[in-house]
C-alpha atoms as a PDB file:
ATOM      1  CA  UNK A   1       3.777  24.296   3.423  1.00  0.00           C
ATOM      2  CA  UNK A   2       3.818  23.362   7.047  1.00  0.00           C
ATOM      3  CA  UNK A   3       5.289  20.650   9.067  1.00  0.00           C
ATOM      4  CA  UNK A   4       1.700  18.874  10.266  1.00  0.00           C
ATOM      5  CA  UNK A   5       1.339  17.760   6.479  1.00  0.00           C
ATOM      6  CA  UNK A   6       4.360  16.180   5.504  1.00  0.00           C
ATOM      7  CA  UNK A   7       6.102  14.632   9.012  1.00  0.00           C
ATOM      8  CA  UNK A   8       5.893  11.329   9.568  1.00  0.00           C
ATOM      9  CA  UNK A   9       3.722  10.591  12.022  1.00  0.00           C
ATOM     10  CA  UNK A  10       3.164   8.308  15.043  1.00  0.00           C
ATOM     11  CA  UNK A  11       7.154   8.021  14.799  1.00  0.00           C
ATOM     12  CA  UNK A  12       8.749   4.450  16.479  1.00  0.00           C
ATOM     13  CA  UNK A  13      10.051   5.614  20.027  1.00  0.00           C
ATOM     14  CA  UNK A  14      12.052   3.474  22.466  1.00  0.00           C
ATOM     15  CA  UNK A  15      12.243   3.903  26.207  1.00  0.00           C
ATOM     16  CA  UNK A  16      15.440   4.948  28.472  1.00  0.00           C
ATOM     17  CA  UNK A  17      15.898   1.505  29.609  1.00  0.00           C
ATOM     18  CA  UNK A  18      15.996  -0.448  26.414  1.00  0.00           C
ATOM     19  CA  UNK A  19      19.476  -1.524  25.808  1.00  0.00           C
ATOM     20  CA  UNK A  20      21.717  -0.653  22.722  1.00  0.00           C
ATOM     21  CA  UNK A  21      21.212  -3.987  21.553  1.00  0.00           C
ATOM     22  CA  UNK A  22      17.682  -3.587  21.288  1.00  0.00           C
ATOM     23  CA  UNK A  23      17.428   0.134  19.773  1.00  0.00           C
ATOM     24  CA  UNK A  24      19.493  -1.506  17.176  1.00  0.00           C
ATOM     25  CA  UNK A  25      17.167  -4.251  15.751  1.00  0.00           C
ATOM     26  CA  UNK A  26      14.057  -1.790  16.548  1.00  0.00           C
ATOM     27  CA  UNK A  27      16.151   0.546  14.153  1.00  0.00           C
ATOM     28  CA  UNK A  28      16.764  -2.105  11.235  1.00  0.00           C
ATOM     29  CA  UNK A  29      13.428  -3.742  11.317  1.00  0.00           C
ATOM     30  CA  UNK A  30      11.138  -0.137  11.726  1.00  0.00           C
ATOM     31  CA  UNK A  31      13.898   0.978   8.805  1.00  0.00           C
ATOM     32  CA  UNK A  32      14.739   4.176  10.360  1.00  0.00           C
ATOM     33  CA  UNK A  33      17.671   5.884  11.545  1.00  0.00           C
ATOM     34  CA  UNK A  34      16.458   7.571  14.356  1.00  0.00           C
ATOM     35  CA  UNK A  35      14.649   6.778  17.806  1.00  0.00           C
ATOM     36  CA  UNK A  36      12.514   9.325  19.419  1.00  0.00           C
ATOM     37  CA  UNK A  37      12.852   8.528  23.987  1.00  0.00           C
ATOM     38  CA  UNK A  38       9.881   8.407  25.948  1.00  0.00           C
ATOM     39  CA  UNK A  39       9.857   7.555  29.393  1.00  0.00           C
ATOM     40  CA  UNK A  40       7.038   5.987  31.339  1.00  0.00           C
ATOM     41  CA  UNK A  41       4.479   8.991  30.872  1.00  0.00           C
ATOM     42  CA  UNK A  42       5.103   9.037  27.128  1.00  0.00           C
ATOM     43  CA  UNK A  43       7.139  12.237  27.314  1.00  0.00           C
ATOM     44  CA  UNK A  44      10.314  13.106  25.481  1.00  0.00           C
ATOM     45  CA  UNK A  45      13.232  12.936  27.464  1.00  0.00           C
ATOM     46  CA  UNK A  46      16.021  12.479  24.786  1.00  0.00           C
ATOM     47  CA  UNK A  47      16.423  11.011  21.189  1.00  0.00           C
ATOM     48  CA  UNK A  48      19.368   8.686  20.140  1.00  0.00           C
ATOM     49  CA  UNK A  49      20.116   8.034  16.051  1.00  0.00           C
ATOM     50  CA  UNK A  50      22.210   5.886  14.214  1.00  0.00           C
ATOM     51  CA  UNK A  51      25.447   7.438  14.773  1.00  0.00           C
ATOM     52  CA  UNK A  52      25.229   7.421  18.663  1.00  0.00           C
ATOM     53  CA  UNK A  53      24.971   3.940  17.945  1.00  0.00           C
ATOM     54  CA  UNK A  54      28.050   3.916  16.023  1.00  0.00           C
ATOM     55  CA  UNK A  55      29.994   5.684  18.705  1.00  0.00           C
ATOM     56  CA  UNK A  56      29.111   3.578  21.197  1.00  0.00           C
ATOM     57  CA  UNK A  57      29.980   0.683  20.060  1.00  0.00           C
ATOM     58  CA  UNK A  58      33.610  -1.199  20.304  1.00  0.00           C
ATOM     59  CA  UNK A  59      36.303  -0.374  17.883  1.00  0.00           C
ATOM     60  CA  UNK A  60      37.236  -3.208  15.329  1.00  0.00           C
ATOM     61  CA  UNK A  61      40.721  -3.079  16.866  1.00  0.00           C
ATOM     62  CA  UNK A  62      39.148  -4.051  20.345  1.00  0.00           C
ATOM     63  CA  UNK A  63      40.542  -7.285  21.637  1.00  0.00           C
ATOM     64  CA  UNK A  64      36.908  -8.339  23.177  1.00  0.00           C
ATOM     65  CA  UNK A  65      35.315 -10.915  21.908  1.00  0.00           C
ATOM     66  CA  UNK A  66      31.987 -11.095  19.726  1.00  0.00           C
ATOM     67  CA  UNK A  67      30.181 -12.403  22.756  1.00  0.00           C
ATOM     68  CA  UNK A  68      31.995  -9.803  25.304  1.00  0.00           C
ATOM     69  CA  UNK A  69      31.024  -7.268  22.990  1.00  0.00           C
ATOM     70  CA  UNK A  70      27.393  -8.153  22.747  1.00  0.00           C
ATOM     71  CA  UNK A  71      27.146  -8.613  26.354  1.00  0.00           C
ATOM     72  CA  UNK A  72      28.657  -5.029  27.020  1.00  0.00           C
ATOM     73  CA  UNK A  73      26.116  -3.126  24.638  1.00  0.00           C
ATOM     74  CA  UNK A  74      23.363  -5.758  26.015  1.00  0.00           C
ATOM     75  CA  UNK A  75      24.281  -4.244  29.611  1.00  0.00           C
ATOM     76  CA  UNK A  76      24.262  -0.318  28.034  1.00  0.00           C
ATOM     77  CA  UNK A  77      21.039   1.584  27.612  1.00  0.00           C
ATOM     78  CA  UNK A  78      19.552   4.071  25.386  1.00  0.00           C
ATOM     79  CA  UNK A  79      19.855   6.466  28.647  1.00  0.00           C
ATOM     80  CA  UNK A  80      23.948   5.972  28.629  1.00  0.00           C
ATOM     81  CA  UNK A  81      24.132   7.687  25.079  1.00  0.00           C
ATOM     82  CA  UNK A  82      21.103   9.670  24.275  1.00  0.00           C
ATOM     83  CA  UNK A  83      20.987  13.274  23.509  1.00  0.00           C
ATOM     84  CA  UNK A  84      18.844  14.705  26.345  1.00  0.00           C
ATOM     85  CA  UNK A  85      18.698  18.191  24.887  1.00  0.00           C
ATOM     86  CA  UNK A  86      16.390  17.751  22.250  1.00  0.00           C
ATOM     87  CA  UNK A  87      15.781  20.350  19.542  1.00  0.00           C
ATOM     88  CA  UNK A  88      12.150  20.294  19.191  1.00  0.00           C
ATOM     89  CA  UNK A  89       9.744  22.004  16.551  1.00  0.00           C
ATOM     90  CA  UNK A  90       5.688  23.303  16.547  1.00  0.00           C
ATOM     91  CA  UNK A  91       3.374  21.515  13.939  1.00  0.00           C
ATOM     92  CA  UNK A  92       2.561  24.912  12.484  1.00  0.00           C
ATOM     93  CA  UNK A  93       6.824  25.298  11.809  1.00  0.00           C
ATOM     94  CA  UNK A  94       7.447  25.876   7.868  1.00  0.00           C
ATOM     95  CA  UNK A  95       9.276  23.572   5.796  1.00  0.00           C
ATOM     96  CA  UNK A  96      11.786  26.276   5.244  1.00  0.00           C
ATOM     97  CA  UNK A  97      12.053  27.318   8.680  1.00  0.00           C
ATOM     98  CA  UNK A  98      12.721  23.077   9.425  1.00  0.00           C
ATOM     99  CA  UNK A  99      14.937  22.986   6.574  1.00  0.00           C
ATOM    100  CA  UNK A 100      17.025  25.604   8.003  1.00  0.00           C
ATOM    101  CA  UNK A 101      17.273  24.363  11.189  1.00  0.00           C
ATOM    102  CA  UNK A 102      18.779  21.105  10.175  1.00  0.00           C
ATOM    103  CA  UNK A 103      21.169  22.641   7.957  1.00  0.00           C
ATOM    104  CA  UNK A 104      22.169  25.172  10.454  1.00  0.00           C
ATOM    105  CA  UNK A 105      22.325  23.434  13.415  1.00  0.00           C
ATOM    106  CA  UNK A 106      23.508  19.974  11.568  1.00  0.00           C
ATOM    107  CA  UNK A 107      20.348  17.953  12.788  1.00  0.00           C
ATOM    108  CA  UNK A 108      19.048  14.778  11.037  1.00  0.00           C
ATOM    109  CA  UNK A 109      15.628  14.940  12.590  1.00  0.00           C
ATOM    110  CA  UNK A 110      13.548  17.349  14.222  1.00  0.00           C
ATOM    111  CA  UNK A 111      10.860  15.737  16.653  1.00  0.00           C
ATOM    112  CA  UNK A 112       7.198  17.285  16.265  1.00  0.00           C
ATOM    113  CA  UNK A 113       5.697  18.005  19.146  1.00  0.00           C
ATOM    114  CA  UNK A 114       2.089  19.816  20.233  1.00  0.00           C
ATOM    115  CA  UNK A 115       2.660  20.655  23.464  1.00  0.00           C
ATOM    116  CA  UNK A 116       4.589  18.438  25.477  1.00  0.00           C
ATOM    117  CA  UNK A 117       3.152  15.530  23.288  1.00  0.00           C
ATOM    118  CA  UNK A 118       5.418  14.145  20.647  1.00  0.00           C
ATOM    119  CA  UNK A 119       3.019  13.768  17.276  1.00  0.00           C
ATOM    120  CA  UNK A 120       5.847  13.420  14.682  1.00  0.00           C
ATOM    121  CA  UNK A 121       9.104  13.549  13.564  1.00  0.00           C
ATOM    122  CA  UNK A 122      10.843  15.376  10.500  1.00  0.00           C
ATOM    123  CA  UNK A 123      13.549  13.547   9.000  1.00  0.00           C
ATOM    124  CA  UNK A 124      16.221  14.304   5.778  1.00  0.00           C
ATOM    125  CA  UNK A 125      14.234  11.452   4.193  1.00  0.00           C
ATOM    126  CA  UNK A 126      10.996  13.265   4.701  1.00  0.00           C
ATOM    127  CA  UNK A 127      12.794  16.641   3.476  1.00  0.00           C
ATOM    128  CA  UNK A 128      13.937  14.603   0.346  1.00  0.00           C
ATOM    129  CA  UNK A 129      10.492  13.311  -0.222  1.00  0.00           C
ATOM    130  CA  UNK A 130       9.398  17.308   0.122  1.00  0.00           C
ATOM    131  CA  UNK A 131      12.018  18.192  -2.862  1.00  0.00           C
ATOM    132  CA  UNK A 132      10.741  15.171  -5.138  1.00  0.00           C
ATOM    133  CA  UNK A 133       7.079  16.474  -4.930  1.00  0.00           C
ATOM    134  CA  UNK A 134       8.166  20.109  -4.949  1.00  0.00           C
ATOM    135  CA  UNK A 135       9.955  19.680  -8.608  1.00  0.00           C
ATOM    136  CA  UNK A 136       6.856  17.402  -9.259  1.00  0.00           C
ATOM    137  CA  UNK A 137       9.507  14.341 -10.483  1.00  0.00           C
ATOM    138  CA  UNK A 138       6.968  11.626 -10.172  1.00  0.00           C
ATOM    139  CA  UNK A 139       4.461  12.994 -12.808  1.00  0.00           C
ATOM    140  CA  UNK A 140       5.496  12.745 -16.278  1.00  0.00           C
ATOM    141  CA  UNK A 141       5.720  16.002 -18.271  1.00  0.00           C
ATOM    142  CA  UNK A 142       8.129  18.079 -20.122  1.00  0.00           C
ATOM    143  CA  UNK A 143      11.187  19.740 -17.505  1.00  0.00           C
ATOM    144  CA  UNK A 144      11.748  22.930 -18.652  1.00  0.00           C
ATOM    145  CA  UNK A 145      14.672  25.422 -17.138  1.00  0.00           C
ATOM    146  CA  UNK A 146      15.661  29.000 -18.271  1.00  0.00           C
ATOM    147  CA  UNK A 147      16.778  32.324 -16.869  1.00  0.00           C
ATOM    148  CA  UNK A 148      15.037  35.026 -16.479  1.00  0.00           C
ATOM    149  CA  UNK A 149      15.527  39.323 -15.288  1.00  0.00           C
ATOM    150  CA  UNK A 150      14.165  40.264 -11.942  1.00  0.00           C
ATOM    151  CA  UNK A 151      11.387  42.229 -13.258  1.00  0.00           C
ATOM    152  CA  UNK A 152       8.046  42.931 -12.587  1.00  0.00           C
ATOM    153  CA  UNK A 153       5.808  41.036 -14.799  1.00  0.00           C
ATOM    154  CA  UNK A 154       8.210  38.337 -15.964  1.00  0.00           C
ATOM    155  CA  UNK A 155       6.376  35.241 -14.408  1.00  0.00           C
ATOM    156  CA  UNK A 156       3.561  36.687 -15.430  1.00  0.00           C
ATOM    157  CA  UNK A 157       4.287  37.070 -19.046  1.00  0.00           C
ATOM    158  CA  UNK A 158       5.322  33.452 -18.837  1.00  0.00           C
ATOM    159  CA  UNK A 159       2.150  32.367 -17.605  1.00  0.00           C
ATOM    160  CA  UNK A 160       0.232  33.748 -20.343  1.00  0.00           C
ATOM    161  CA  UNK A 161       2.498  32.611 -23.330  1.00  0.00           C
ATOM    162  CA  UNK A 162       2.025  28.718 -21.655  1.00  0.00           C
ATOM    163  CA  UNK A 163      -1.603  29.326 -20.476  1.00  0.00           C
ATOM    164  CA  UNK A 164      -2.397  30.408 -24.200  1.00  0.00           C
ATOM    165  CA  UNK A 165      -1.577  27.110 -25.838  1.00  0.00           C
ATOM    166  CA  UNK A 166      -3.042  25.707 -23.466  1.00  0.00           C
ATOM    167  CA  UNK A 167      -0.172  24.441 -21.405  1.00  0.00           C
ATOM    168  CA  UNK A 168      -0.652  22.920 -17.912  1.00  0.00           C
ATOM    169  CA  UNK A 169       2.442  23.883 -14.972  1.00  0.00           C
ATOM    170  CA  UNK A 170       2.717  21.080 -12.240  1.00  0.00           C
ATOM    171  CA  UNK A 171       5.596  22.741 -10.686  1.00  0.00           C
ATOM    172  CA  UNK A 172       7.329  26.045 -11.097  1.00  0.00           C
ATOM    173  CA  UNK A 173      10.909  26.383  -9.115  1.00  0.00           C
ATOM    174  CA  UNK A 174      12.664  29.427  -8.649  1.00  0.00           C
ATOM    175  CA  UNK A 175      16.514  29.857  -7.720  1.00  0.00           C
ATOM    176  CA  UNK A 176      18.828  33.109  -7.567  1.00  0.00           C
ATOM    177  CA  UNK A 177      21.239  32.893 -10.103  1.00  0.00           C
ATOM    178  CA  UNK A 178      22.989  36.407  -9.791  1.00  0.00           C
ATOM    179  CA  UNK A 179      22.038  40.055  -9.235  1.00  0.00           C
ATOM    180  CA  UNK A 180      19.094  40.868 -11.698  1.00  0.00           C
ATOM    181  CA  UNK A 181      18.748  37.438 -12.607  1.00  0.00           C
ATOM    182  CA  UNK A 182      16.648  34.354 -11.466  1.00  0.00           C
ATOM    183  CA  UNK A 183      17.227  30.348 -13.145  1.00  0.00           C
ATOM    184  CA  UNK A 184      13.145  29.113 -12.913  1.00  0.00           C
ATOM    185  CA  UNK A 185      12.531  25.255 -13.540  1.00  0.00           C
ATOM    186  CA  UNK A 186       9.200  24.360 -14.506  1.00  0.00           C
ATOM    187  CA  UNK A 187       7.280  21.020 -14.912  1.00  0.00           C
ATOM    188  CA  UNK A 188       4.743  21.418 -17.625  1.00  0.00           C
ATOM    189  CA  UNK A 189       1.845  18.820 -19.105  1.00  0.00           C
ATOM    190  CA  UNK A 190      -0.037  18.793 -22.146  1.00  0.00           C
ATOM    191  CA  UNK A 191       2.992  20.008 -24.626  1.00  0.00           C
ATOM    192  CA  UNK A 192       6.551  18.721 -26.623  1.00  0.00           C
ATOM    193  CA  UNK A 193      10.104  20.130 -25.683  1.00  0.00           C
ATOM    194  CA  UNK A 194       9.599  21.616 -29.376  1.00  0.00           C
ATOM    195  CA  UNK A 195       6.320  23.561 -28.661  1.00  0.00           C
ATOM    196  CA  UNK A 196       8.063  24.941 -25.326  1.00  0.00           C
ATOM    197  CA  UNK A 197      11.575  26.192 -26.940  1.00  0.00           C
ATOM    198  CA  UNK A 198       9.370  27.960 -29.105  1.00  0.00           C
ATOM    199  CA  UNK A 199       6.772  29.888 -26.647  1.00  0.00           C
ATOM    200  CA  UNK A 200       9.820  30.544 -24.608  1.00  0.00           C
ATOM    201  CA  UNK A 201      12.443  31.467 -26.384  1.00  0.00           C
ATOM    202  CA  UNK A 202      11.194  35.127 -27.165  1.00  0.00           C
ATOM    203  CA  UNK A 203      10.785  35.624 -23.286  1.00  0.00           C
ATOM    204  CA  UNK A 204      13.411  34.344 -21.241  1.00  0.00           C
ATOM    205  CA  UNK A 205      17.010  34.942 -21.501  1.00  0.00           C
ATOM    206  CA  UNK A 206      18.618  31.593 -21.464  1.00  0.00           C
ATOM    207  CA  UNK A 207      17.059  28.084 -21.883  1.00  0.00           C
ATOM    208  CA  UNK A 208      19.349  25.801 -20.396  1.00  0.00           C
ATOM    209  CA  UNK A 209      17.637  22.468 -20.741  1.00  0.00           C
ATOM    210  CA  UNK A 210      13.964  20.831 -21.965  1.00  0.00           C
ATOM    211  CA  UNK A 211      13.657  17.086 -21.711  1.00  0.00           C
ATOM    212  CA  UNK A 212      11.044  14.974 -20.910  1.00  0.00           C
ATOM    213  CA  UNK A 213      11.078  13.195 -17.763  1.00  0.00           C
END
């Protein structure tokens, strides 16, 4: 799965002269947490998120004022506090590859760009929406997971068994459990928690949990 298909795109952007002030209702109103920067020829020159925001604003123990306060971040600009070094990914980038990133690296949001124009932005709420759809949790079925050797076939054999009752799979999910051994999750249609324990239970080596969801 590649970025281009799940990003959000035409993302809200804010200019280097907008003040704090300002980035902050365009935040709560556009309901995101993050603000791509374009300056006057519509290319990326920084990006500044929520928690910028955060820092950059007075400490409760301040002794200024309300109105002092909202003059100073009034007076302060998205250019003050922005992060000008902007981590940037290709539409044709994997999910994986994104996901990494973020998790390495500690990012909330990855703009898209295609060449030096900014088409979309990845965010952990797109990433979340990528893990819903990936364990298929908004289609009704019967959730299935079980453990299974690293061997040739295994899948496979699975497959069959399911495929000859007749036995739809929305999602299959695979995760490492320990050497030799694999935990797969599977989202099936057309069957009972009953009629799965008992096509599976031959084949598999542990069946942790079947409900239906």
């Amino acid at each position: 799965m590649i970025i281009e298909w799940k990003m959000t795109k035409n993302p809200i952007t804010c200019n280097p002269e907008m003040s704090l002030s300002d980035a902050e209702k365009l935040m709560k109103t556009s309901h995101v947490s993050q603000l791509p920067v374009l300056d006057k020829h519509q290319k990326l020159v920084g990006i500044i998120t929520q928690k910028d925001l955060l820092h950059a604003s007075p400490s409760p123990a301040t002794t200024l004022s309300i109105h002092e306060m909202a003059y100073l971040l009034s007076r302060l600009t998205v250019s003050k506090i922005m992060t000008k070094k902007v981590i940037t990914i290709p539409k044709s980038i994997t999910t994986e590859e994104a996901a990494m990133m973020m998790i390495d690296q500690g990012l909330s949001c990855l703009p898209v760009m295609e060449g030096d124009k900014l088409i979309g932005i990845l965010t952990m709420t797109d990433m979340f929406k990528i893990l819903l759809e990936l364990f298929g949790a908004r289609e009704f079925g019967i959730r299935v997971s079980f453990s299974v050797n690293d061997k040739v076939g295994a899948i496979a054999q699975i497959s069959t068994a399911l495929q000859e009752h007749n036995i739809d799979i929305i999602t299959m999910n695979t995760l490492h459990n320990e050497p030799g051994n694999y935990i797969i999750t599977l989202k099936l249609s057309g069957t009972t928690k009953t009629e799965v324990i008992d096509i599976l239970k031959p084949i598999v080596s542990n069946i942790f949990n079947v409900k239906e969801v």
